[in-house]
Protein backbone atom coordinates (compact mmCIF):
# COMPACT_ATOMS: atom_id res chain seq x y z
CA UNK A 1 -30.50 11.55 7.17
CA UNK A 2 -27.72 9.17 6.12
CA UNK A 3 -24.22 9.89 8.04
CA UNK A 4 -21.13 10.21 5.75
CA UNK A 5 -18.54 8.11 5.58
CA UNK A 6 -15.06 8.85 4.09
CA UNK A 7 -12.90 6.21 2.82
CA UNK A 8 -8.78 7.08 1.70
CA UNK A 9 -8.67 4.67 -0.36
CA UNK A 10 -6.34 3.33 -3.74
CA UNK A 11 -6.19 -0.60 -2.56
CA UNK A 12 -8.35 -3.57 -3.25
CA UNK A 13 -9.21 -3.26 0.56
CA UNK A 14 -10.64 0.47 0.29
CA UNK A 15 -12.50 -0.90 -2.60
CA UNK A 16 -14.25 -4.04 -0.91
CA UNK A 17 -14.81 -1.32 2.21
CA UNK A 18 -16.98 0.88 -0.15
CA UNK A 19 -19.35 -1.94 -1.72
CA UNK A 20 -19.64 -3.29 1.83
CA UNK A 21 -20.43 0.31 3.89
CA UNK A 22 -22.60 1.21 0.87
CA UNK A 23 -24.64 -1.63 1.97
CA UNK A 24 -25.44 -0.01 5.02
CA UNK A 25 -28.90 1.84 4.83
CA UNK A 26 -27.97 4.44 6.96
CA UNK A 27 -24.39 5.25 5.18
CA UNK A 28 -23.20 7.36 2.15
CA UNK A 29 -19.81 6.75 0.96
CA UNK A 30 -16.96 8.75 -0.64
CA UNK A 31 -13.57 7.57 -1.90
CA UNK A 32 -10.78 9.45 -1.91
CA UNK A 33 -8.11 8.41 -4.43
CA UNK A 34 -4.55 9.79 -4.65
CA UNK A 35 -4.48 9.78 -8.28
CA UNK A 36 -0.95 8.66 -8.24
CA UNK A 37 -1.32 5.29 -10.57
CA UNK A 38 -3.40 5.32 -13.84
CA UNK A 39 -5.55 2.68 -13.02
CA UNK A 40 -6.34 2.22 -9.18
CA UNK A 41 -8.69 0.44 -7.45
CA UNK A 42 -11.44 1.99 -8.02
CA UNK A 43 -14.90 1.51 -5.97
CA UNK A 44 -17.87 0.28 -8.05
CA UNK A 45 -20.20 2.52 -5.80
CA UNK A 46 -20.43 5.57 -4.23
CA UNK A 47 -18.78 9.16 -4.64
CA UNK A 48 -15.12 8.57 -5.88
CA UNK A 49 -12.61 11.91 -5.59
CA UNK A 50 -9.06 11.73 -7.14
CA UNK A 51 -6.52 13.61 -6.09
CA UNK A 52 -4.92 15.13 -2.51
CA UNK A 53 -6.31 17.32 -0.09
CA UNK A 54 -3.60 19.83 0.36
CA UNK A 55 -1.93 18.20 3.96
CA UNK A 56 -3.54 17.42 7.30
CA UNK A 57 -5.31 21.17 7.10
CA UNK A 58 -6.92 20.85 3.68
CA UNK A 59 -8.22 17.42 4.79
CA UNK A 60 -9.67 19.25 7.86
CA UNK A 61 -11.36 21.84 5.71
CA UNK A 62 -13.18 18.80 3.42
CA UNK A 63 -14.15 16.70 7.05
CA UNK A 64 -15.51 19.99 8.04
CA UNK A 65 -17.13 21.52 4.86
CA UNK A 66 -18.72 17.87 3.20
CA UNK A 67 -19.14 17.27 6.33
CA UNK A 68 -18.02 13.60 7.05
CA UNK A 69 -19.37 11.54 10.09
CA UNK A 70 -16.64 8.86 9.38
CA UNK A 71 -13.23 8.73 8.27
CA UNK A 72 -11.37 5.08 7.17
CA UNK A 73 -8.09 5.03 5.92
CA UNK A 74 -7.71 1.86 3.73
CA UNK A 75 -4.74 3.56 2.03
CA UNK A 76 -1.27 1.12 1.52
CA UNK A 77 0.91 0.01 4.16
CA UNK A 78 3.81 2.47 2.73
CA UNK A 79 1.29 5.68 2.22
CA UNK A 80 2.92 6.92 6.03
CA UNK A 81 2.29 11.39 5.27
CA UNK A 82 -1.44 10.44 4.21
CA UNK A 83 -1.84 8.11 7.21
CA UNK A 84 -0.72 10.86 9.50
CA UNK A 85 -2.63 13.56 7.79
CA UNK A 86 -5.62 11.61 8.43
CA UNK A 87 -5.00 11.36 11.90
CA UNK A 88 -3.80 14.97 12.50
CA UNK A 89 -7.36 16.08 10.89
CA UNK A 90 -9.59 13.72 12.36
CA UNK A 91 -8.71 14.79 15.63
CA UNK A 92 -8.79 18.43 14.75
CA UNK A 93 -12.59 18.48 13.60
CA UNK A 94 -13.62 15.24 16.23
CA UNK A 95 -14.49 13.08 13.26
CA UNK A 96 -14.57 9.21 14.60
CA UNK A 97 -11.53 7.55 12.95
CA UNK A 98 -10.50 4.05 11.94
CA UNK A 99 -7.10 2.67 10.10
CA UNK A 100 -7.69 -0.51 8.07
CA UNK A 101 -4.27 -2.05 8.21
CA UNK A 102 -3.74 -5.70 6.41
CA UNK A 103 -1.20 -7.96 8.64
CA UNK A 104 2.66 -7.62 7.33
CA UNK A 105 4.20 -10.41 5.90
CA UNK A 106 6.15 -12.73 8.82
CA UNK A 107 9.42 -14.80 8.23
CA UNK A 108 8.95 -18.69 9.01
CA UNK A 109 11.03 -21.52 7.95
CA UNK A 110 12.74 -21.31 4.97
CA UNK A 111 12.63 -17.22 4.52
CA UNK A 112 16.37 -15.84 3.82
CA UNK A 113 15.16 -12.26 4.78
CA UNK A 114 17.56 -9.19 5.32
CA UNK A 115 15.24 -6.43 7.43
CA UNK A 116 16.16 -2.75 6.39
CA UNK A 117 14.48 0.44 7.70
CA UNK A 118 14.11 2.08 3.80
CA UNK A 119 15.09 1.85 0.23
CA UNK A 120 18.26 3.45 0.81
CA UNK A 121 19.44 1.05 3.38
CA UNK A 122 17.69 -1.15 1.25
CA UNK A 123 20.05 -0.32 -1.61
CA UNK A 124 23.73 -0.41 0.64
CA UNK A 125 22.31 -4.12 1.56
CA UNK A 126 22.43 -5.62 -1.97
CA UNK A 127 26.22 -4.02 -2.62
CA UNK A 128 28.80 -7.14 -2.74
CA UNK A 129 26.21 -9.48 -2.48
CA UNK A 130 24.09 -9.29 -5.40
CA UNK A 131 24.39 -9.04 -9.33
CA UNK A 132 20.60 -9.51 -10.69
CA UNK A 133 17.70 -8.26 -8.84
CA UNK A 134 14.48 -8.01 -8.81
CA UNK A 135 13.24 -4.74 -7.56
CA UNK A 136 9.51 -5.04 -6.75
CA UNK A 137 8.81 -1.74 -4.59
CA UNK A 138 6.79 0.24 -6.96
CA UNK A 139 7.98 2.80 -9.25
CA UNK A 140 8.45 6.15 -6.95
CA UNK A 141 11.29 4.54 -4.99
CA UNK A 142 13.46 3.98 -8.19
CA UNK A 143 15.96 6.74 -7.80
CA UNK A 144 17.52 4.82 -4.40
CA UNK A 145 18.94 2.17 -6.36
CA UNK A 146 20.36 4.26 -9.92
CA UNK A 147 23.82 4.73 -8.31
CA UNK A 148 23.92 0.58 -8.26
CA UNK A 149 25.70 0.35 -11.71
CA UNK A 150 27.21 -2.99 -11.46
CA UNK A 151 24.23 -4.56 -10.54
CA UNK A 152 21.20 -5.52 -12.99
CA UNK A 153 17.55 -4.82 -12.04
CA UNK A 154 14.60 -6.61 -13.11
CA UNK A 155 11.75 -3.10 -11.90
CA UNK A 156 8.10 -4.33 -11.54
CA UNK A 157 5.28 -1.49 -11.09
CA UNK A 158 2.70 -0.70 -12.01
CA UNK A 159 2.68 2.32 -14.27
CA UNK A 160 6.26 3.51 -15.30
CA UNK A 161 8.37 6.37 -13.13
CA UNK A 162 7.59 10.14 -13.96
CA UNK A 163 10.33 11.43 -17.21
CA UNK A 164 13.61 12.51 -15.85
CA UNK A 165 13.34 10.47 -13.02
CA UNK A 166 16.64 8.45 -12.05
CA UNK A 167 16.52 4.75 -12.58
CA UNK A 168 19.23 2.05 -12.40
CA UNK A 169 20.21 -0.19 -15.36
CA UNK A 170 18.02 -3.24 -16.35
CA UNK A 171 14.21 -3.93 -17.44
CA UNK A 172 10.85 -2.54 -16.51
CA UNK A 173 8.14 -4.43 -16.34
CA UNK A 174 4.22 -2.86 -15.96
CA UNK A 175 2.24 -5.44 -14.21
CA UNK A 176 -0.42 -5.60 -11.30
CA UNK A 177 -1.18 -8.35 -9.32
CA UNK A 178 -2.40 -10.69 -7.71
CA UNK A 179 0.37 -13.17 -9.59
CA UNK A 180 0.42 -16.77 -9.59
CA UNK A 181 3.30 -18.73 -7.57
CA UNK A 182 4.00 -20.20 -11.14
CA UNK A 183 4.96 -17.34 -12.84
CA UNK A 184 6.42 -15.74 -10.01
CA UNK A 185 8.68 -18.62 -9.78
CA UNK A 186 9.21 -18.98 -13.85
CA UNK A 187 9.97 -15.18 -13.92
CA UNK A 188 13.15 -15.39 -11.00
CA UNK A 189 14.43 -18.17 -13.18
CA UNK A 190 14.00 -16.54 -16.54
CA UNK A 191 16.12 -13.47 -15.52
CA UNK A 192 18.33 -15.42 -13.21
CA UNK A 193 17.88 -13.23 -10.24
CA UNK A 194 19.76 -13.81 -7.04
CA UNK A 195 17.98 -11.13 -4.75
CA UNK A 196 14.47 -10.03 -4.39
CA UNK A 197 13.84 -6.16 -2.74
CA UNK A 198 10.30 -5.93 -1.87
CA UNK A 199 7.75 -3.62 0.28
CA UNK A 200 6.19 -5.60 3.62
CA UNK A 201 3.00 -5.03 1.90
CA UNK A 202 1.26 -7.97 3.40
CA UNK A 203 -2.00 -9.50 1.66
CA UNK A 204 -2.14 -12.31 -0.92
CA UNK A 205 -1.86 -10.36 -3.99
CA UNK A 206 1.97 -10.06 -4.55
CA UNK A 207 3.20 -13.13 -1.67
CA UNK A 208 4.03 -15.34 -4.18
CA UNK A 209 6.66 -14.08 -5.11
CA UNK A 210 7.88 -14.17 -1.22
CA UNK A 211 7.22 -17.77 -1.86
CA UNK A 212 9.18 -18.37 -5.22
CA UNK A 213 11.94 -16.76 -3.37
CA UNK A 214 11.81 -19.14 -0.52
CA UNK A 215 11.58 -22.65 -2.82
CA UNK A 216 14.26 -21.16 -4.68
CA UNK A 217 16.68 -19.88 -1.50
CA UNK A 218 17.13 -16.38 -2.98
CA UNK A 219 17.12 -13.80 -0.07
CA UNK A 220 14.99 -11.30 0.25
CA UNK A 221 15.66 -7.44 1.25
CA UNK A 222 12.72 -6.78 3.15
CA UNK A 223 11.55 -3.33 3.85
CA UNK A 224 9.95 -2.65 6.82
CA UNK A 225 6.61 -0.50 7.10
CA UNK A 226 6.79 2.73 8.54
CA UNK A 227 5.42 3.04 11.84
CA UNK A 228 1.92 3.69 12.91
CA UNK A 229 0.56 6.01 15.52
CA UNK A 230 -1.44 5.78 18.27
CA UNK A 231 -4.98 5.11 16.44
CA UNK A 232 -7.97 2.44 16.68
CA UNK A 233 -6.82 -0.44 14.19
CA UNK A 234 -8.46 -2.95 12.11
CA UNK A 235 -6.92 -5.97 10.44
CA UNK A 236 -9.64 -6.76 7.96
CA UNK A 237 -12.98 -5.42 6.22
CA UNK A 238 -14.67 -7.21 8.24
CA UNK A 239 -13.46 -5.46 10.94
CA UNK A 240 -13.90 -1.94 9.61
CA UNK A 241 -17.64 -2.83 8.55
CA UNK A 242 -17.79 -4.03 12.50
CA UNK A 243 -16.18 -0.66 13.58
CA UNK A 244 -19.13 1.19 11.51
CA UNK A 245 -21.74 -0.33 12.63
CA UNK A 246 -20.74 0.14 16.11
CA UNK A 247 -20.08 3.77 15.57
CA UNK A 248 -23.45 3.96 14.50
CA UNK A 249 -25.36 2.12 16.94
CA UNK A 250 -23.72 4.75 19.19
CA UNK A 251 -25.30 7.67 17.70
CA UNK A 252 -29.02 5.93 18.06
């Protein structure tokens, strides 16, 4: 009988994780989507779920009731409450547990970064310094920065905020990545921008703007992930498919 294997998922990681496990004779996957963007990453095999699990305990209950053998979370960087549901409910029903966690972004030569815990400090760190900027943290962190009137924001996400919710003054723009250095570069000229806020999302797909910012010498507010507890870590897929296969090996 084939052992089950879980994957939180929403990023092009989870994604790659799913075709890769479900090329494992011995493994069935499901994907768990959020549902919180209209057109995630979606895995081109397996079971795919949308939607939460009602908190650490409802995840529990699904681990229990499926039941799942193996539990990945490939979720983003910044998704901290489902990280530490998953680890609250792995450990509650004994279910073998991995984190796949792509390496943050690191300063080197050239990088005019300004290091903030959140979006709000995030938001105190641009007043008096900047005038145009281009806010590239999603859409659900929006509300931080609507106090900033006399500032201009260029907004990136990917699908625009929820009605009523509070946004500062300036231009949204719907796009998902990966984006060229190029037009990363072309865009920070075009609207003039003099700061950059972004997520330490790490990967390739959104860096170059990190890069743009760096041949152009516009600082960067740089928001910090949230920390990570005490779990078994993997860098890459590579590493999570090693991970599996060793968890299975064990059972033989």
């Amino acid at each position: 009988m084939k052992k089950r294997l879980l994957i939180l998922g929403g990023t092009g990681d989870a994604a790659e994780l799913a075709v890769r496990a479900s090329q494992i004779a011995e493994i069935e996957v499901v994907s768990s989507l959020a549902g919180r963007t209209q057109q995630p990453f979606t895995p081109k095999t397996g079971t795919v779920r949308i939607g939460g699990f009602g908190g650490a305990a409802g995840l529990a209950a699904f681990l229990l009731d499926r039941p799942i053998d193996f539990l990945i979370d490939a979720t983003h960087p910044f998704a901290a409450q489902i990280s530490a549901n998953a680890a609250v409910a792995a450990a509650k029903c004994n279910v073998p547990y991995l984190m796949l966690v792509r390496p943050a972004w690191e300063r080197v030569e050239g990088d005019r970064w300004i290091e903030v815990a959140g979006h709000s400090e995030a938001a105190k760190a641009l007043l008096g310094q900047s005038q145009r900027v281009f806010l590239t943290i999603g859409r659900q962190e929006l509300a931080a920065f609507a106090g900033l009137d006399a500032i201009w924001f260029l907004m990136r996400a990917i699908d625009p905020p929820a009605l009523n919710t509070p946004i500062p003054n300036g231009k949204l723009l719907l796009a998902r990545g990966p984006f060229s250095l190029e037009d990363e570069r072309q865009l920070l000229l075009e609207y003039q921008i003099d700061t950059i806020v972004s997520k330490n999302s790490g990967g390739g797909a959104t860096y170059a703007k990190i890069v743009a910012a760096r041949e152009l010498g516009i600082p960067v507010v740089m928001v910090q992930r949230p920390p990570i507890g005490d779990v078994e870590q993997v860098a890459d897929v590579e590493g999570a498919i090693a991970w599996l296969v060793k968890q299975l090996s064990g059972l033989l």
